[in-house]
N, C-alpha and C. Protein backbone atom coordinates (compact mmCIF):
# COMPACT_ATOMS: atom_id res chain seq x y z
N UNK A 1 4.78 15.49 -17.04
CA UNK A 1 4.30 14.14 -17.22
C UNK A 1 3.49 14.02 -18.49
N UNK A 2 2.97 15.10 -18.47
CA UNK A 2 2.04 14.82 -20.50
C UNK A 2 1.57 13.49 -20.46
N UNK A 3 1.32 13.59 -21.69
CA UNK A 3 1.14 11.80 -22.52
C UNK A 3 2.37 11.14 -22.48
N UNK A 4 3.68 11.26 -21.55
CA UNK A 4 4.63 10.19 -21.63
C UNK A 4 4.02 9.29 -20.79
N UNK A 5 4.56 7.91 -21.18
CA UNK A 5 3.87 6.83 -20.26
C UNK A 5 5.36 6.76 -19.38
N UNK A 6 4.42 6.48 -18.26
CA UNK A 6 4.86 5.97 -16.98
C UNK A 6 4.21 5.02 -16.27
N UNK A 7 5.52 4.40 -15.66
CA UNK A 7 4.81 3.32 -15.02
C UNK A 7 5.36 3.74 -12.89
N UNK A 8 4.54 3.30 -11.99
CA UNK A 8 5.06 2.69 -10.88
C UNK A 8 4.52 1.43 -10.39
N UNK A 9 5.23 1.32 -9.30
CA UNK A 9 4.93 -0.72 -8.64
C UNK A 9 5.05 -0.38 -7.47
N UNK A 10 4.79 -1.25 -6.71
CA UNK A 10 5.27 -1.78 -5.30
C UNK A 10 4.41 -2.85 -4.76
N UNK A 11 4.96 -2.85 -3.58
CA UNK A 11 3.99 -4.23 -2.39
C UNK A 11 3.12 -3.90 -2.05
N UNK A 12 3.55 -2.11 -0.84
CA UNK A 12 2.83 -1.56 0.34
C UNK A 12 2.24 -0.42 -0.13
N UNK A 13 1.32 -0.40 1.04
CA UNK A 13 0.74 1.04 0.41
C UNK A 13 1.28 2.23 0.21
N UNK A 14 1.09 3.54 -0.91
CA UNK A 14 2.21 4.22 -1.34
C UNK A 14 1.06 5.20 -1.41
N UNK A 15 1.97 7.13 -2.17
CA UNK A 15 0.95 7.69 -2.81
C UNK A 15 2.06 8.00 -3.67
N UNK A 16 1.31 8.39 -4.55
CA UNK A 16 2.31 8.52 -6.17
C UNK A 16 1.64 9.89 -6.56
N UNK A 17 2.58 10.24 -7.20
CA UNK A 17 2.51 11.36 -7.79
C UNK A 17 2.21 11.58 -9.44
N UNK A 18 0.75 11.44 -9.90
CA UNK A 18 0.48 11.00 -11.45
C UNK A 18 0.38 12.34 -12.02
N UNK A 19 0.41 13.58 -11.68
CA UNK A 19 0.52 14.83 -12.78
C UNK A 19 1.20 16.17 -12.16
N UNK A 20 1.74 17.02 -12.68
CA UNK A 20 2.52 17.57 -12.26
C UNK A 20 0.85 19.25 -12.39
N UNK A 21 1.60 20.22 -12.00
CA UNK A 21 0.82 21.27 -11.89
C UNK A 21 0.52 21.90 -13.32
N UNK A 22 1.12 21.65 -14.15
CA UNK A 22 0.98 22.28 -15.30
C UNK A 22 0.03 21.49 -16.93
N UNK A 23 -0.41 20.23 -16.21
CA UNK A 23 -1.03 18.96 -16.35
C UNK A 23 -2.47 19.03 -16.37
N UNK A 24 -3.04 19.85 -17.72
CA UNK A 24 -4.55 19.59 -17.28
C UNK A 24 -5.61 18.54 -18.11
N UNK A 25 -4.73 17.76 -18.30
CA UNK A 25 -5.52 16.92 -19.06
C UNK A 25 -6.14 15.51 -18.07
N UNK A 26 -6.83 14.71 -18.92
CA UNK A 26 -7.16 13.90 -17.58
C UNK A 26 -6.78 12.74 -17.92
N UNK A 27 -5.70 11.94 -16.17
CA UNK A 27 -4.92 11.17 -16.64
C UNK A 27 -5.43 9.70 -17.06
N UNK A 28 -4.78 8.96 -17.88
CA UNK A 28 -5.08 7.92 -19.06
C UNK A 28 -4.15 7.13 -17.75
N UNK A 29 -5.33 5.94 -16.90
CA UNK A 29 -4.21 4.98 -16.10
C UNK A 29 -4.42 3.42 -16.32
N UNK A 30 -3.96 2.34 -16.43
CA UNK A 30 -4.13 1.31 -16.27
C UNK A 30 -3.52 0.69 -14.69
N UNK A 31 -4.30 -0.28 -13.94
CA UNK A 31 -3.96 -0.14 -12.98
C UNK A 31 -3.88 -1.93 -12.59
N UNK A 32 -3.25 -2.56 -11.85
CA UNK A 32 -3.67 -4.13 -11.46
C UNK A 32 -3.01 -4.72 -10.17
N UNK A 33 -3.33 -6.19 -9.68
CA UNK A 33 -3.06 -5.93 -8.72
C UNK A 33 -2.32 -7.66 -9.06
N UNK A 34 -1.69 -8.03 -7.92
CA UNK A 34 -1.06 -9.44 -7.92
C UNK A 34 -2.33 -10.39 -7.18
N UNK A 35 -1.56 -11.62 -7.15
CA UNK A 35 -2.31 -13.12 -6.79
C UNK A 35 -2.91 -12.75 -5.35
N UNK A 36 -4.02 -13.03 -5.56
CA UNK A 36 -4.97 -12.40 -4.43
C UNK A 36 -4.76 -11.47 -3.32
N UNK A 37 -4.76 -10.36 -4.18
CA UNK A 37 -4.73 -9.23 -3.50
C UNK A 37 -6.03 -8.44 -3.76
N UNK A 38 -6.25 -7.22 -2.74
CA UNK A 38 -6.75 -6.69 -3.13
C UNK A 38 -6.30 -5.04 -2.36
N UNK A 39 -6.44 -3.99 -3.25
CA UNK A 39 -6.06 -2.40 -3.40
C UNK A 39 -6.83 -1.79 -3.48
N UNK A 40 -7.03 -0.56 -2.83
CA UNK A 40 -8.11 0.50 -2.99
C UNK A 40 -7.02 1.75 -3.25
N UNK A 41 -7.48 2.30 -4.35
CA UNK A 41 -7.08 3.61 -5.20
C UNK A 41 -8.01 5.07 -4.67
N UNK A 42 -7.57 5.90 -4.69
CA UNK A 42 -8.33 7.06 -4.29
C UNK A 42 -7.15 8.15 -4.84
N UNK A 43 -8.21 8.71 -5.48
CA UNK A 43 -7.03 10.29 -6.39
C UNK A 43 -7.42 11.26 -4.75
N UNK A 44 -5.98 12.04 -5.47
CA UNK A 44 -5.85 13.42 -4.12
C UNK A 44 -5.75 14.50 -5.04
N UNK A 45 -6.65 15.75 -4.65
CA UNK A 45 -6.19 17.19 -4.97
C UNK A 45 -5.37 17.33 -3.74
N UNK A 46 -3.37 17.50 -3.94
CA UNK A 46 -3.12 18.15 -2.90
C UNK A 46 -1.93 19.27 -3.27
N UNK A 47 -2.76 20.12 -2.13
CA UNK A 47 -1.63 21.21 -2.36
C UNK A 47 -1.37 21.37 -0.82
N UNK A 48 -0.60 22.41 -0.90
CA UNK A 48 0.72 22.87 0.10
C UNK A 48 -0.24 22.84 1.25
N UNK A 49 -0.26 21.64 2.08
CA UNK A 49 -0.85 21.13 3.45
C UNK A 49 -2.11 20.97 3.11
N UNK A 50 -2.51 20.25 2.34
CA UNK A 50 -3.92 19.83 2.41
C UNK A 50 -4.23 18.99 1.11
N UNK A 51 -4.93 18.15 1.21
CA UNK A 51 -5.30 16.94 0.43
C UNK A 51 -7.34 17.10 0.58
N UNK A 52 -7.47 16.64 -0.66
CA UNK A 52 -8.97 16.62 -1.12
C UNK A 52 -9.22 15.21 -1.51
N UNK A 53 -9.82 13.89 -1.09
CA UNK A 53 -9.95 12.77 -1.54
C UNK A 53 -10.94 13.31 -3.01
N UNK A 54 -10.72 11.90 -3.79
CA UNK A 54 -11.98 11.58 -4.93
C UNK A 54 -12.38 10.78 -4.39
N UNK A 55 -13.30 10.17 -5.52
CA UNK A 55 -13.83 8.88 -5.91
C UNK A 55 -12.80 8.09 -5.59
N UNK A 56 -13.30 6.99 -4.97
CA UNK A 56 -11.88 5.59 -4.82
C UNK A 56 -12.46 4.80 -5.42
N UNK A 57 -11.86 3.36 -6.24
CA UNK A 57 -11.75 1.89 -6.58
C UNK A 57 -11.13 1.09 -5.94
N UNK A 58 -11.12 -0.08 -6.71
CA UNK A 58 -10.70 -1.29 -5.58
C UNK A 58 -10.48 -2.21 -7.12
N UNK A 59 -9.17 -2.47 -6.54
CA UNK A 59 -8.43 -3.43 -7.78
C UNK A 59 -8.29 -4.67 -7.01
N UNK A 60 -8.65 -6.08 -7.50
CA UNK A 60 -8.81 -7.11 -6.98
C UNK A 60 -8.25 -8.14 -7.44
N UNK A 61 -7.29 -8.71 -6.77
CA UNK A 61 -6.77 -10.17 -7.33
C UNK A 61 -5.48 -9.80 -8.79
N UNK A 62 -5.64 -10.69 -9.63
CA UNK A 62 -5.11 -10.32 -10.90
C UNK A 62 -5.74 -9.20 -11.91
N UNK A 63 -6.74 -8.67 -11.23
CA UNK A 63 -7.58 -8.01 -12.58
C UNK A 63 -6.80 -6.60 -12.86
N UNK A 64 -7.26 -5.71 -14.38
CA UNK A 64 -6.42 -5.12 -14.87
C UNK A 64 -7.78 -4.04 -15.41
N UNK A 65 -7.65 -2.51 -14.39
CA UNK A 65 -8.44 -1.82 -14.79
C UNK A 65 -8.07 -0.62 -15.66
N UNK A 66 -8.50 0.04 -16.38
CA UNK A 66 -8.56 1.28 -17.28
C UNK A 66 -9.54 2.19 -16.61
N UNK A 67 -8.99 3.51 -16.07
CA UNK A 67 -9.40 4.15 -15.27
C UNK A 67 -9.15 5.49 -15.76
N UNK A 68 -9.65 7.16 -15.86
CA UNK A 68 -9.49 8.16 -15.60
C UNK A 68 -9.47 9.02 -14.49
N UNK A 69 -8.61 9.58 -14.23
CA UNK A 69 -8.48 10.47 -13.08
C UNK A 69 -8.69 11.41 -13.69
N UNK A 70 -9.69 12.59 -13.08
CA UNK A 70 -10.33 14.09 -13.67
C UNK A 70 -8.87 14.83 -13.14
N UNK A 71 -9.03 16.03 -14.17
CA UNK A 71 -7.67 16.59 -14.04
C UNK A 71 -7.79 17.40 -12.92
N UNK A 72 -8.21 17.61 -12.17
CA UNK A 72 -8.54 18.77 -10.57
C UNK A 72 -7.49 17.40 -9.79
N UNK A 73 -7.46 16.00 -10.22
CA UNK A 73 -6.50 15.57 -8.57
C UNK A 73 -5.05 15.23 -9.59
N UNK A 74 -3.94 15.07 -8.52
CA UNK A 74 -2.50 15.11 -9.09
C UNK A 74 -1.71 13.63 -8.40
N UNK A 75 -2.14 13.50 -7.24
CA UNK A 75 -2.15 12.23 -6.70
C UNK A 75 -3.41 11.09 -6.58
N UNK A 76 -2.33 10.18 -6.17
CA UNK A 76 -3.12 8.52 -5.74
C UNK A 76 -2.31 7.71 -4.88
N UNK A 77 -3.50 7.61 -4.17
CA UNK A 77 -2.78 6.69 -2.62
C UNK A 77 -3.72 5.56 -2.79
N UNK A 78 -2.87 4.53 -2.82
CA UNK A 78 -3.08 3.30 -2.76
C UNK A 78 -2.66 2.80 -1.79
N UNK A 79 -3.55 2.03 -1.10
CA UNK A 79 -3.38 0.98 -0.23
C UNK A 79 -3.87 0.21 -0.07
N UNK A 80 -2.77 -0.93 0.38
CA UNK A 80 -3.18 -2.45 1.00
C UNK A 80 -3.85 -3.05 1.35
N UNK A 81 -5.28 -3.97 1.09
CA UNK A 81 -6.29 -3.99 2.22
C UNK A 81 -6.40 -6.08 2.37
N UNK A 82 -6.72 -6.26 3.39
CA UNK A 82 -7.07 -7.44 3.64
C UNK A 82 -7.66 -8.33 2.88
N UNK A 83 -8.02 -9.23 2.68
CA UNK A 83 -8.85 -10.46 2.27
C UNK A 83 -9.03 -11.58 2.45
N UNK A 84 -10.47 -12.03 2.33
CA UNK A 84 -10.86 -13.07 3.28
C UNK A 84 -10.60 -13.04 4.63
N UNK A 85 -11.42 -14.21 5.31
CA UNK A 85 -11.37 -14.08 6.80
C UNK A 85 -10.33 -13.95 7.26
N UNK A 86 -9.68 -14.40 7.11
CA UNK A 86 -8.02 -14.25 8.07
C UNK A 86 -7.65 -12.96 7.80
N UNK A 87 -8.26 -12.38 7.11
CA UNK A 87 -7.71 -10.82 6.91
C UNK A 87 -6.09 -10.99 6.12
N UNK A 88 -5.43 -11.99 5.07
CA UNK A 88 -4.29 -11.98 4.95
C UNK A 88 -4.45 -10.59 3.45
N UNK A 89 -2.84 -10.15 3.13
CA UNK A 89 -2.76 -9.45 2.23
C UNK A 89 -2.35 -9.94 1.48
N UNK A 90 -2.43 -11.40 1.19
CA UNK A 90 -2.41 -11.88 -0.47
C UNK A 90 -1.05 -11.81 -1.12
N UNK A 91 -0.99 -12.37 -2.45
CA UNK A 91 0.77 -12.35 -2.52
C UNK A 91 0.85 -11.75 -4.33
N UNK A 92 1.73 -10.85 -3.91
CA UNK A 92 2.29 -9.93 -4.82
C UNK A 92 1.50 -8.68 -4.92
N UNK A 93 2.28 -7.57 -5.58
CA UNK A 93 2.23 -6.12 -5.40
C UNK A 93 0.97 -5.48 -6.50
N UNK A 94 1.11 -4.31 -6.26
CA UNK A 94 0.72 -3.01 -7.60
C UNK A 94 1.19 -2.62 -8.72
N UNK A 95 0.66 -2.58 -9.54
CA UNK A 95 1.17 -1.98 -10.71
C UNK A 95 0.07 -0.68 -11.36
N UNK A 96 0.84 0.58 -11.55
CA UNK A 96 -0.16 1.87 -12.06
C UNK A 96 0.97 1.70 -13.37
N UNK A 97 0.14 2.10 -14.53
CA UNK A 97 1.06 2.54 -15.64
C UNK A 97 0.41 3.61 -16.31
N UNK A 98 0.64 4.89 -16.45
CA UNK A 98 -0.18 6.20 -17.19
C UNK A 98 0.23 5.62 -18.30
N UNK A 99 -1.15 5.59 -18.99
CA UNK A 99 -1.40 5.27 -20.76
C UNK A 99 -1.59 6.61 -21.98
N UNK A 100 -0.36 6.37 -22.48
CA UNK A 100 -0.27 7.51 -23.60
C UNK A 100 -2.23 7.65 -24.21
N UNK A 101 -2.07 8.35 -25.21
CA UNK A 101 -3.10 8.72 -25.73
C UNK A 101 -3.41 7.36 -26.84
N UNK A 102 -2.37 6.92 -27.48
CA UNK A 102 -2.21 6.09 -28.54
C UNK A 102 -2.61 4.59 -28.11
N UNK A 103 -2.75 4.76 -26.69
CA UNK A 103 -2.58 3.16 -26.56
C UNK A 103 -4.37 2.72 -25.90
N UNK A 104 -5.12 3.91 -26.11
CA UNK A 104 -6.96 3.98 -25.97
C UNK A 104 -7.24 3.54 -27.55
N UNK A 105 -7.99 2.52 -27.20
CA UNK A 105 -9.01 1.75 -28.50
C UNK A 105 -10.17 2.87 -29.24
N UNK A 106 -9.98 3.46 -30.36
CA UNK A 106 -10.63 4.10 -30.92
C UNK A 106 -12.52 3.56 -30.76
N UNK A 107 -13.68 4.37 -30.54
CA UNK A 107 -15.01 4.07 -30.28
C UNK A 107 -15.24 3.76 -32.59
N UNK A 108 -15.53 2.32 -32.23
CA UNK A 108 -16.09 2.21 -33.84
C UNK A 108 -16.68 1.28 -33.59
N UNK A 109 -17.81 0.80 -34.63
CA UNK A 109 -18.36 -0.58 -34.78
C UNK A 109 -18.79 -0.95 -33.85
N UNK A 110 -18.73 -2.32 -33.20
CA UNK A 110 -19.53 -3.04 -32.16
C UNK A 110 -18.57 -3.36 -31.71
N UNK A 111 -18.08 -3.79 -30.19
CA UNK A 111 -17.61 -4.09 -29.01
C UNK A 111 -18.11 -4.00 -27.75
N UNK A 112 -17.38 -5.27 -27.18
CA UNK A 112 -17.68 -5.40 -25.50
C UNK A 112 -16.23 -5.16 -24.53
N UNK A 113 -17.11 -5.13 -23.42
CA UNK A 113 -15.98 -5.66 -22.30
C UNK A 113 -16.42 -5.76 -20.65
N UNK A 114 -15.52 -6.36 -20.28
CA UNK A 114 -15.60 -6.44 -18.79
C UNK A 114 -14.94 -5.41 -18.03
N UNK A 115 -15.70 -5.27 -16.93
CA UNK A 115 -15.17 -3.93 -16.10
C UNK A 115 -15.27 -2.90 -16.59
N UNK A 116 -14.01 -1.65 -15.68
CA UNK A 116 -14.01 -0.52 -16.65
C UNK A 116 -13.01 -0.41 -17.65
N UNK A 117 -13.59 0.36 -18.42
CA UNK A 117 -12.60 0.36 -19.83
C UNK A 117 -13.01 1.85 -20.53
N UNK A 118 -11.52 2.22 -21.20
CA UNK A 118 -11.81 3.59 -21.96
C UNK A 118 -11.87 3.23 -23.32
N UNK A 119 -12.42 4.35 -24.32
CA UNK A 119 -12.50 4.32 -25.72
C UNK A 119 -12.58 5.32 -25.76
N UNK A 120 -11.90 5.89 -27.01
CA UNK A 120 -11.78 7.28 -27.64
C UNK A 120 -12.81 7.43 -28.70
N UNK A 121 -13.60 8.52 -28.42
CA UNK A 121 -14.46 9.20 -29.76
C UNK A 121 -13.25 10.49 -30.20
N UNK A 122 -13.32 10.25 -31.62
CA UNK A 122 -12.99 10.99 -32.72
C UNK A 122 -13.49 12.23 -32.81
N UNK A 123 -13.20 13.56 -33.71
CA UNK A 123 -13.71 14.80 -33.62
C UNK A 123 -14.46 13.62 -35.12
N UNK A 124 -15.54 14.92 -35.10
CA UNK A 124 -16.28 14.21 -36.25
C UNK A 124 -17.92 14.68 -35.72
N UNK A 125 -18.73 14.42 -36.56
CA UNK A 125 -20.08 14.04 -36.20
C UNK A 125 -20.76 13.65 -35.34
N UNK A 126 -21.92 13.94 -34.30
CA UNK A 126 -22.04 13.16 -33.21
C UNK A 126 -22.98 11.97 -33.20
N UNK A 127 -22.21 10.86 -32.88
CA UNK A 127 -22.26 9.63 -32.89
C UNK A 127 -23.50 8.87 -32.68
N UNK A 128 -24.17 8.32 -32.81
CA UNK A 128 -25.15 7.48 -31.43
C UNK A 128 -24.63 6.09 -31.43
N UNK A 129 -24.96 5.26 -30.09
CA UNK A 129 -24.37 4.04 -30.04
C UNK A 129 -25.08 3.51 -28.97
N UNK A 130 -24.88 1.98 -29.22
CA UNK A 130 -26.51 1.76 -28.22
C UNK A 130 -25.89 0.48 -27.63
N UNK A 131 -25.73 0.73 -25.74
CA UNK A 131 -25.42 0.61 -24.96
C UNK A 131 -26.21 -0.42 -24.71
N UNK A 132 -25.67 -1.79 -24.01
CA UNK A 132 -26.62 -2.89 -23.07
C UNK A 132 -25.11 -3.14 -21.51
N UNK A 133 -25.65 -3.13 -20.95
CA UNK A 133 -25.36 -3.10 -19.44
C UNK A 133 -25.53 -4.06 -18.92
N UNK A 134 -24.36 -4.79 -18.99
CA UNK A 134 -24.54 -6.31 -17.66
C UNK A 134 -25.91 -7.54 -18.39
N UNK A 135 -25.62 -7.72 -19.52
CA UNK A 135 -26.40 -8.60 -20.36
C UNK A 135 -28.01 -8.38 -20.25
N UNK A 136 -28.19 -7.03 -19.59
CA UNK A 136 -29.48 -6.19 -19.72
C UNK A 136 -29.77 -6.95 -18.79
N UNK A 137 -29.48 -6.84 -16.84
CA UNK A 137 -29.70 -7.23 -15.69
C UNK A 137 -29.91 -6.09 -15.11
N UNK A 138 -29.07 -5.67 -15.12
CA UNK A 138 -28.94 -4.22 -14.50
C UNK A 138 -27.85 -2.56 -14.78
N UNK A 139 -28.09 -1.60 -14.55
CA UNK A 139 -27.16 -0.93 -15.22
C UNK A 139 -25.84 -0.25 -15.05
N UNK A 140 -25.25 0.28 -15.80
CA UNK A 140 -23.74 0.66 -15.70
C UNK A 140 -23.52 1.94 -15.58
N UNK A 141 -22.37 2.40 -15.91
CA UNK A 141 -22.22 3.89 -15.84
C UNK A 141 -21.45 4.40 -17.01
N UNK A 142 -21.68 5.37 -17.71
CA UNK A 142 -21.06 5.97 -18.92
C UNK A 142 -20.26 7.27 -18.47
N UNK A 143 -18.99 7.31 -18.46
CA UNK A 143 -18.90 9.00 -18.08
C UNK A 143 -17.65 9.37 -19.17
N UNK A 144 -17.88 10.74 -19.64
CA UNK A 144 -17.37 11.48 -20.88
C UNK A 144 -16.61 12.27 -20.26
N UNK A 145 -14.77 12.46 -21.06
CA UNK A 145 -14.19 13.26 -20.52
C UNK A 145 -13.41 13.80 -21.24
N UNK A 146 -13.35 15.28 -21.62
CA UNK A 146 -12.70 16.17 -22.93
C UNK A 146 -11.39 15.32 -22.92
N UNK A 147 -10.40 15.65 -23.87
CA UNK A 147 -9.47 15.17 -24.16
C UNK A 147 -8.04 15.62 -23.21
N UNK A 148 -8.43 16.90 -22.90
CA UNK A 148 -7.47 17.94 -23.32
C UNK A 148 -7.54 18.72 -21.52
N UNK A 149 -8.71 18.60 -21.17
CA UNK A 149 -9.48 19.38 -20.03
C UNK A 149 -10.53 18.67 -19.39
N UNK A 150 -10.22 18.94 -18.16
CA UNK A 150 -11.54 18.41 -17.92
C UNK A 150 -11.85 17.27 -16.35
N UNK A 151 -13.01 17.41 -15.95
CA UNK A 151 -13.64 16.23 -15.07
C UNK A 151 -14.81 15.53 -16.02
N UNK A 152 -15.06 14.53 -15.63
CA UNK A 152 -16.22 13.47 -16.01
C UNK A 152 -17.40 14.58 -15.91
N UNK A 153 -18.40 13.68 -16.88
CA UNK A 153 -19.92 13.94 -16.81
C UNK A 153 -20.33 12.65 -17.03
N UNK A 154 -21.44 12.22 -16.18
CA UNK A 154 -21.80 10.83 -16.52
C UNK A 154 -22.70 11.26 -17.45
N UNK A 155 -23.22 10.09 -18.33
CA UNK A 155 -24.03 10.78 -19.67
C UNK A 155 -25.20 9.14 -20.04
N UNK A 156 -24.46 8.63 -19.04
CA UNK A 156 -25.58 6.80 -18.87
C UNK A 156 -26.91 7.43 -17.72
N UNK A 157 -27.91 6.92 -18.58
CA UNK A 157 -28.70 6.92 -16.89
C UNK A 157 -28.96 6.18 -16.46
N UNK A 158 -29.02 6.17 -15.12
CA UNK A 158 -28.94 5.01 -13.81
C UNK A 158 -30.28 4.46 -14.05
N UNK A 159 -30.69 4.58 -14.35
CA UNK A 159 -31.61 3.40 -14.40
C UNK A 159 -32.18 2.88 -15.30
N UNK A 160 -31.07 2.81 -16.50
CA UNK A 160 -31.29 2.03 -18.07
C UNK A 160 -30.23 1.02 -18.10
N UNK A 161 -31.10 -0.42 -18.57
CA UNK A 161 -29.55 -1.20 -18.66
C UNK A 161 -29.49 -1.68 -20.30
N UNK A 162 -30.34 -1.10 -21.00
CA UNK A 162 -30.26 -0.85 -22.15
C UNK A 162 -30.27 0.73 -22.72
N UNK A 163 -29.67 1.32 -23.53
CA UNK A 163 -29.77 3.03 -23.66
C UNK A 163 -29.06 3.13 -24.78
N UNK A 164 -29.63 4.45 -25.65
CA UNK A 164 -28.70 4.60 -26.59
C UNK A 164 -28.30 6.26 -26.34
N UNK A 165 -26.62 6.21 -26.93
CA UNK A 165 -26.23 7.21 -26.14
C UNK A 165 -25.51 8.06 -27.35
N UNK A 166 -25.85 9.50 -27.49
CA UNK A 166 -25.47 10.04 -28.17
C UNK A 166 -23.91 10.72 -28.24
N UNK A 167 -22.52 10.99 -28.58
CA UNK A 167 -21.33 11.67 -28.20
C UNK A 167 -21.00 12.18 -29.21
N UNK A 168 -20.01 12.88 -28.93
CA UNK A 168 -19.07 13.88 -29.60
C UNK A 168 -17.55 14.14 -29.45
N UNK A 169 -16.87 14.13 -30.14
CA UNK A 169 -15.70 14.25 -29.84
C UNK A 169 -15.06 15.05 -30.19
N UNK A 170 -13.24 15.46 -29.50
CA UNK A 170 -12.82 14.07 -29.27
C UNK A 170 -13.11 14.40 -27.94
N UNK A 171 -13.18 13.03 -27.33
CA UNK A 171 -13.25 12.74 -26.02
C UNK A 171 -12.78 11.27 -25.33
N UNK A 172 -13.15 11.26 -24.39
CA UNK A 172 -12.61 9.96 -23.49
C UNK A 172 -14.21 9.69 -23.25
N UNK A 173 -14.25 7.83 -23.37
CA UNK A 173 -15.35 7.34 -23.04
C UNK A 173 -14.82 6.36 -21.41
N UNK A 174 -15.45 6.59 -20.51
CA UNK A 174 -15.18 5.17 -19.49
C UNK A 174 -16.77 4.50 -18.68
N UNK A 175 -16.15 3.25 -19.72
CA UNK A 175 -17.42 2.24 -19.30
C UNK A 175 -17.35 1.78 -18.47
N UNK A 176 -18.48 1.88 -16.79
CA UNK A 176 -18.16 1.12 -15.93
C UNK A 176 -19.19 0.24 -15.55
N UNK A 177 -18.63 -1.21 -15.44
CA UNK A 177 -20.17 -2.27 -15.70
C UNK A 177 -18.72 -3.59 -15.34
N UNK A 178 -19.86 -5.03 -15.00
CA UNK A 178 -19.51 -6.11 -14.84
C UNK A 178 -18.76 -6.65 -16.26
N UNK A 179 -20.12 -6.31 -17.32
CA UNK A 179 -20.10 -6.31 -18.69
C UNK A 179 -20.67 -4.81 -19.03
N UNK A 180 -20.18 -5.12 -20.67
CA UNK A 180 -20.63 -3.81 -21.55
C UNK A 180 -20.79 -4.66 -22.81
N UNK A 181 -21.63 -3.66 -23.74
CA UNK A 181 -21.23 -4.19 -25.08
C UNK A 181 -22.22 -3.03 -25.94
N UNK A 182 -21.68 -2.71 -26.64
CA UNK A 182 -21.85 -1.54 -27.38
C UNK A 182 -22.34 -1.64 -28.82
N UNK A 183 -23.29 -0.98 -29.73
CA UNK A 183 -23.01 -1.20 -31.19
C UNK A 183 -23.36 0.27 -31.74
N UNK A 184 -22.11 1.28 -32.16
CA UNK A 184 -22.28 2.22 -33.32
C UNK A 184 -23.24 2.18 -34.18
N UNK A 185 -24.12 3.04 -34.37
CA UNK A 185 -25.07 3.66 -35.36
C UNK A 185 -24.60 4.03 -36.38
């Protein structure tokens, strides 16, 4: 599977298979969901009779997340979940698409965004860049992930919603916040 992009879909809940064993890089996913729906994602370490949950998300409605999976899990089971009182499942499916390397927004200059989102730091010099979190309400999460190898390190601290944050690359940046907005040093 490498850096080829792939995509899967469906309605119902599924588990997919996003890296093969020989796969240690960590996977690059974009993920979304249809007209009021909502999905909960959870990576699997599994091997021969046994499964290890991660961290799970929750993809909601139309929205469209940028996500890393640490290279220790190989699957993701997604499933279906209710909404609103009636408990209905909303109309239309999933979409996962693994994102080549080429298609992450290089870390330069000043930028924002909503939700989570990745950016690539460059090999080069190490950086500083100064972080505001949710229009400086409250704070977000920063986590750094080798290119090549690797699980997350968060590198934001929890209880700054302003911070300036030093990196190095290359690496994977994933911003997780309502808002973000960033400005390079």
């Amino acid at each position: 599977m490498g850096n080829d992009e792939v995509k899967w879909s469906g309605w119902r809940s599924r588990e997919i298979k996003i890296r093969d064993g020989t796969d240690s890089a960590p996977a690059l996913l974009e993920v979304s969901g249809g007209l009021a729906t909502r999905f909960n994602m959870t990576p699997l370490r599994r091997t021969a009779g046994t499964y290890v949950p991660g961290p799970s998300f929750t993809v909601w409605k139309m929205s469209r997340r940028r996500v890393i999976v640490a290279s220790e899990y190989n699957h993701l089971t997604i499933s279906r979940m209710g909404v609103g009182s009636d408990n209905a499942t909303g109309l239309g499916g999933w979409k996962v698409r693994r994102l080549t390397h080429d298609a992450i927004d290089p870390l330069d200059g000043s930028t924002s965004g909503r939700g989570p989102w990745i950016l690539f730091v460059g090999e080069g010099p190490r950086r500083a860049m100064r972080v505001t979190w949710n229009d400086g309400k409250y704070p977000g999460v920063l986590t750094m992930y080798g290119v090549s190898f690797g699980n997350g390190t968060q590198i934001s601290r929890p209880d700054r919603t302003e911070e300036t944050v030093r990196v190095k690359g290359p690496a994977y940046l994933v911003f997780d916040a309502d808002r973000w907005a960033i400005q390079v040093t």
